[in-house]
N, C-alpha and C. Protein backbone atom coordinates (compact mmCIF):
# COMPACT_ATOMS: atom_id res chain seq x y z
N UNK A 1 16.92 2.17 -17.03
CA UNK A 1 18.07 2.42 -16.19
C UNK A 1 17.59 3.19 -14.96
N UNK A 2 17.87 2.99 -13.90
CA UNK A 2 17.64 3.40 -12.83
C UNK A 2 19.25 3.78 -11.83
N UNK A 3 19.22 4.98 -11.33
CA UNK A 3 20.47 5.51 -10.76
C UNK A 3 19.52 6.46 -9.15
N UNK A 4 20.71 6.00 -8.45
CA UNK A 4 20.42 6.80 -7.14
C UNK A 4 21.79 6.86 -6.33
N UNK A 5 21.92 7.32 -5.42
CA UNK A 5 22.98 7.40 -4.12
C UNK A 5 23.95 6.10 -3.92
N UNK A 6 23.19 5.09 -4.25
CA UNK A 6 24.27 3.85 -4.17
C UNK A 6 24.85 2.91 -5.86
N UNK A 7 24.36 3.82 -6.50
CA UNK A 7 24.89 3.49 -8.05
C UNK A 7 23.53 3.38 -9.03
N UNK A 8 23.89 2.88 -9.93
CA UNK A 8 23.44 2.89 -11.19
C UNK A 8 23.12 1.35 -11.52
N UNK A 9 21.85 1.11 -12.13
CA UNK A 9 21.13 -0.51 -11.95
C UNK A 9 20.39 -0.76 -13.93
N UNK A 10 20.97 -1.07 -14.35
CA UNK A 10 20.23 -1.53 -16.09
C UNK A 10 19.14 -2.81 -15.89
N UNK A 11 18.14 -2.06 -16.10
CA UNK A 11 17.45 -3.65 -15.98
C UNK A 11 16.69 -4.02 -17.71
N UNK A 12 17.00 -5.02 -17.73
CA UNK A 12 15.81 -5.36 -19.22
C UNK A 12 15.16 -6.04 -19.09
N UNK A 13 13.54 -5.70 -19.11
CA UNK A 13 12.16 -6.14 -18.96
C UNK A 13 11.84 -7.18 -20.14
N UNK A 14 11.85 -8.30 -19.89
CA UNK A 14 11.05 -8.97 -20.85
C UNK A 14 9.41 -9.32 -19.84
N UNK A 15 8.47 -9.44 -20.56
CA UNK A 15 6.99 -9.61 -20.36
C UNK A 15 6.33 -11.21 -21.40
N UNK A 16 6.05 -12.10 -20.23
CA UNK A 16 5.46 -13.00 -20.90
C UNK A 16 4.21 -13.34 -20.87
N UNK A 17 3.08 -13.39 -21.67
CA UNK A 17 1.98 -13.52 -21.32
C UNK A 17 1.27 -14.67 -20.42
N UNK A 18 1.80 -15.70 -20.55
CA UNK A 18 1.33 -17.24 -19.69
C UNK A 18 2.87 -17.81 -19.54
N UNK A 19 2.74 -18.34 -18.44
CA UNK A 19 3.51 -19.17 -17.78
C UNK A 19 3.09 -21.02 -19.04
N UNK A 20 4.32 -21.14 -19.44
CA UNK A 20 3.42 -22.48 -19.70
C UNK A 20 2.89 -24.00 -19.52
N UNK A 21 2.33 -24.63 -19.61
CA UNK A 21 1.55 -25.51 -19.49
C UNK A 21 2.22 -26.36 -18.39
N UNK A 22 3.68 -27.11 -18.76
CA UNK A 22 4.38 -27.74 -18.07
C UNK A 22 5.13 -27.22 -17.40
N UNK A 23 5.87 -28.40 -16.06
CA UNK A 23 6.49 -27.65 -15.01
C UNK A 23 8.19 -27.33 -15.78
N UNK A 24 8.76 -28.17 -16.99
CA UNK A 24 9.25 -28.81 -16.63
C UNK A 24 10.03 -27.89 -18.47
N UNK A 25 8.74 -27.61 -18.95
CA UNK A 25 9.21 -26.34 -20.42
C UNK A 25 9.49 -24.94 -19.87
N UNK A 26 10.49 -24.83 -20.84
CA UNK A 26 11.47 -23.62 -20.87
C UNK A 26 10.13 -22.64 -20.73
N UNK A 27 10.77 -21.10 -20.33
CA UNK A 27 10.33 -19.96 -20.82
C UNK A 27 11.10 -19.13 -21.11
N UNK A 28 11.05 -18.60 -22.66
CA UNK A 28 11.29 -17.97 -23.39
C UNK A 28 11.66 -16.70 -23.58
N UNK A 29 12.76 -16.10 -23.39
CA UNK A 29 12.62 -14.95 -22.94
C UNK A 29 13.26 -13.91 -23.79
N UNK A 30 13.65 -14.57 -25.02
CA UNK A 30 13.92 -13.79 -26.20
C UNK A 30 14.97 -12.75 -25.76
N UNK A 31 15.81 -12.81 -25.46
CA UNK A 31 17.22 -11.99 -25.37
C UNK A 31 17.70 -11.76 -26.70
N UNK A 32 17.62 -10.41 -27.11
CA UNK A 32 18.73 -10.70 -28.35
C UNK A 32 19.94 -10.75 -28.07
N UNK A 33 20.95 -10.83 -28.67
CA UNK A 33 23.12 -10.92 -28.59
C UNK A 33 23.42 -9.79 -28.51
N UNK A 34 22.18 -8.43 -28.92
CA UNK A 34 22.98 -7.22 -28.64
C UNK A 34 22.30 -6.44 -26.99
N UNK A 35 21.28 -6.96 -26.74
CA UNK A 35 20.88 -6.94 -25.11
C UNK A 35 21.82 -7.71 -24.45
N UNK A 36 22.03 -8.42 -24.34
CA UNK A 36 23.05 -9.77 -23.89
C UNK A 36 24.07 -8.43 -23.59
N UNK A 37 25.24 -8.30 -24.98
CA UNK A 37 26.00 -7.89 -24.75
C UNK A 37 26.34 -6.69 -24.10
N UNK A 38 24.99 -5.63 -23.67
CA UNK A 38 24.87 -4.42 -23.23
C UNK A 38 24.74 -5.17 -21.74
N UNK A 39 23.89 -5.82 -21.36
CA UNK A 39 24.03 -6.11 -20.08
C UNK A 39 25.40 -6.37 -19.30
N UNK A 40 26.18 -7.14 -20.34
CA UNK A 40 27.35 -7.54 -19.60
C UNK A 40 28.58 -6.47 -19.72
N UNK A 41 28.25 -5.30 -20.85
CA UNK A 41 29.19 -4.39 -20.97
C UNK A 41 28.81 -3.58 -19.50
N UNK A 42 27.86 -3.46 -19.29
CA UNK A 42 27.11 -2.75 -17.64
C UNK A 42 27.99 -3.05 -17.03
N UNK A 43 27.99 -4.16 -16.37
CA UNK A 43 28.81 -5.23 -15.56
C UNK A 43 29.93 -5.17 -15.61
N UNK A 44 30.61 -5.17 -16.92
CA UNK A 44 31.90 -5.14 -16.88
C UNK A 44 32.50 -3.47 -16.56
N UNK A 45 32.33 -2.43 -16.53
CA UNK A 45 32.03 -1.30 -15.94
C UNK A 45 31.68 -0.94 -15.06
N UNK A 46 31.22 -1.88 -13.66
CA UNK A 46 31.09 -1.56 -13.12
C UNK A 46 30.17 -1.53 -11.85
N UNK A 47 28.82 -1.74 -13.08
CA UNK A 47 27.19 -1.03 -12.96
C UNK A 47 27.07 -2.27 -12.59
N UNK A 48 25.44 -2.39 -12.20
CA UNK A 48 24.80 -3.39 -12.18
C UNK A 48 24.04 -3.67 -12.83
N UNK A 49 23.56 -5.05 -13.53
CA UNK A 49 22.38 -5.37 -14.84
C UNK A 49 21.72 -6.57 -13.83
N UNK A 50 20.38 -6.34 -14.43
CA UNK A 50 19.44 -7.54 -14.50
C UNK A 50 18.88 -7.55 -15.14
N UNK A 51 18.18 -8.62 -15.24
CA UNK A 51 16.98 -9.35 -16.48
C UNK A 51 15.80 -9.39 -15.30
N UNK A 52 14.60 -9.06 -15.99
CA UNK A 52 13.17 -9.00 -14.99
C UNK A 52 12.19 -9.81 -15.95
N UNK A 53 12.11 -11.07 -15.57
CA UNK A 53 11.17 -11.68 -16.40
C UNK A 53 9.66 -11.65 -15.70
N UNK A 54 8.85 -10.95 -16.24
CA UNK A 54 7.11 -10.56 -15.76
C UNK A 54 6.14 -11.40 -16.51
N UNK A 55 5.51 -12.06 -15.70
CA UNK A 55 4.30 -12.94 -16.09
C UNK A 55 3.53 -12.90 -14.86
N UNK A 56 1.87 -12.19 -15.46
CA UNK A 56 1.04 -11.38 -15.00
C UNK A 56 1.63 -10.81 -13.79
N UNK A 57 0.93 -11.16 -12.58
CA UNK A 57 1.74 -9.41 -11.61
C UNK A 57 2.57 -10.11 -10.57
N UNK A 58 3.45 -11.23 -11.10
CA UNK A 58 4.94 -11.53 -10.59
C UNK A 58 6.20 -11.39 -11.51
N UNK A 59 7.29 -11.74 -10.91
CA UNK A 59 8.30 -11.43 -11.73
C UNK A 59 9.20 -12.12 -11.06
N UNK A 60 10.25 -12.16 -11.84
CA UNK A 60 11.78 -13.06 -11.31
C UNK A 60 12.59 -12.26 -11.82
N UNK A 61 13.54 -12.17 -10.95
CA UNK A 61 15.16 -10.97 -11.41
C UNK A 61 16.60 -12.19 -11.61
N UNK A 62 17.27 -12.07 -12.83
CA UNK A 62 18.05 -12.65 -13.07
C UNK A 62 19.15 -11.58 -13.04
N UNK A 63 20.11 -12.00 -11.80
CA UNK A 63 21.15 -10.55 -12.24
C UNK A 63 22.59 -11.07 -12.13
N UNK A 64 22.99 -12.40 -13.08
CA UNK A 64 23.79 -13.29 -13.39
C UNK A 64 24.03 -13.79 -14.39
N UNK A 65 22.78 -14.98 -14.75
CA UNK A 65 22.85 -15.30 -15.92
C UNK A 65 21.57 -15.37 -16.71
N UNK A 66 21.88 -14.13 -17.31
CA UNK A 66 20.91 -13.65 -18.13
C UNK A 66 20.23 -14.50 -19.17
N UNK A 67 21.16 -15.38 -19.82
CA UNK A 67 20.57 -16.40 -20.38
C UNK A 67 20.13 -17.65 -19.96
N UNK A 68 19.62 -17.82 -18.43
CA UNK A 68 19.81 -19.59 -17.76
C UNK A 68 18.31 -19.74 -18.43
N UNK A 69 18.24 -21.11 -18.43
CA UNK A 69 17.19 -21.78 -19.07
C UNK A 69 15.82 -21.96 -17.98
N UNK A 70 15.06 -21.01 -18.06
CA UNK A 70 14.33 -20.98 -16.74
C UNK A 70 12.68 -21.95 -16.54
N UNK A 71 12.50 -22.64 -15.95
CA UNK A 71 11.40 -23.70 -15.91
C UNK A 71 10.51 -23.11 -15.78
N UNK A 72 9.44 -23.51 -15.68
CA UNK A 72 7.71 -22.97 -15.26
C UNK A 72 7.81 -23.55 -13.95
N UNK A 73 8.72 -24.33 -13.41
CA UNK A 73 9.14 -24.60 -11.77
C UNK A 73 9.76 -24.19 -11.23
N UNK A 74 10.71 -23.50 -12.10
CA UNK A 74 11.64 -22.46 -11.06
C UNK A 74 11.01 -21.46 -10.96
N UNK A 75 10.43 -21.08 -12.00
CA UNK A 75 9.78 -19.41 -11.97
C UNK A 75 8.43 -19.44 -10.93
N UNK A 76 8.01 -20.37 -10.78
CA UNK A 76 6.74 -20.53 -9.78
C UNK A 76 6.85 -20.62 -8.17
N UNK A 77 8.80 -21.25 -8.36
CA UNK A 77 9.51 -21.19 -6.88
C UNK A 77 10.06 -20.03 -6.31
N UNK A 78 10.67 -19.35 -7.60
CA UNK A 78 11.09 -18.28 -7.25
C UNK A 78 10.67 -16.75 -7.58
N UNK A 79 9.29 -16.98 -8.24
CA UNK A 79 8.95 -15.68 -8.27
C UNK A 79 8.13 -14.65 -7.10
N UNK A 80 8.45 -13.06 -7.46
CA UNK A 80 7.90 -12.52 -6.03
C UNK A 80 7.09 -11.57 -6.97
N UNK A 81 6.26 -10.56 -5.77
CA UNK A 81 5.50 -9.91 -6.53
C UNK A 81 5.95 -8.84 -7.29
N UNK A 82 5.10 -7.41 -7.94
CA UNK A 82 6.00 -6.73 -8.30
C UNK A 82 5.96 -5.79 -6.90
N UNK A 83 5.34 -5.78 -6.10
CA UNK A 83 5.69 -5.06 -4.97
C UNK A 83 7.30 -5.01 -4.32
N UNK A 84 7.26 -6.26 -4.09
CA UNK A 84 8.90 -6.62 -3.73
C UNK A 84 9.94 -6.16 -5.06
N UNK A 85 9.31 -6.75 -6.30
CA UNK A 85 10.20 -5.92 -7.28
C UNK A 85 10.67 -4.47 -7.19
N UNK A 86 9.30 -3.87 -7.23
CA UNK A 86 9.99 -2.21 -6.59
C UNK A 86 10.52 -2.00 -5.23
N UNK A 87 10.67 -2.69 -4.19
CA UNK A 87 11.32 -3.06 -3.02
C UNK A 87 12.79 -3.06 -3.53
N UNK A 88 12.96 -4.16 -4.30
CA UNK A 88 14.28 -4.58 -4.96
C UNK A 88 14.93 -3.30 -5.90
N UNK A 89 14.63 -2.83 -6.54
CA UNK A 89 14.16 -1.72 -7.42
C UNK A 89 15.26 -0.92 -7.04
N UNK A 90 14.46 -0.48 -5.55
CA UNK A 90 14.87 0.90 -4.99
C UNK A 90 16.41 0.44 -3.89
N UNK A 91 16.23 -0.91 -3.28
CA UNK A 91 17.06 -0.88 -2.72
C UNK A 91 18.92 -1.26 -3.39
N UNK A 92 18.42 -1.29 -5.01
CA UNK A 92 19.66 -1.21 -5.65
C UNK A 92 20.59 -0.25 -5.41
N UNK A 93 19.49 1.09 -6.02
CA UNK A 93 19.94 2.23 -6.08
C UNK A 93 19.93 2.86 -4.77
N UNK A 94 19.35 2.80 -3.90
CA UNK A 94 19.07 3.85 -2.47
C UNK A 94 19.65 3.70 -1.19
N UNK A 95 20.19 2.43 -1.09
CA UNK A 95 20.41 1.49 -0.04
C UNK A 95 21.85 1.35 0.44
């Protein structure tokens, strides 16, 4: 959880070791129903939640739908570094 001057931000880190093989297979990101439901109790309160899916030193922020079914093509389109992640990070809370 991260809080500053412009609110309060829940993020839940999942970490995947390899991106996999195909463009075109899921990645996995193991949400349990009681993360799920904490994220969206955030949300519904108020706060803000995201999901940070990390594979080696990029990442993708889901701060919608925590469960979308994410490709090894989307994540390769849309991932940034973690530099910009802590960019993103801070400008939740600071901004």
């Amino acid at each position: 959880m991260y809080g500053g001057p412009s609110g309060i931000l829940f993020v839940e880190y999942k970490y995947v070791k390899q991106l996999p093989v195909r463009n075109t297979t899921l990645i996995k990101t193991s949400l349990a129903p009681l993360q799920i439901q904490w994220l969206q109790r955030m949300t519904d309160c108020g706060q803000r939640a995201a999901v940070v899916i990390g594979v080696e030193k990029h990442a993708i922020i889901l701060v919608k739908d925590w469960t979308a079914n994410i490709t090894r093509e989307y994540y390769a389109e849309n991932r940034i570094t973690l530099g910009h992640l802590q960019k993103w990070l801070i400008s939740q809370c600071f901004d």
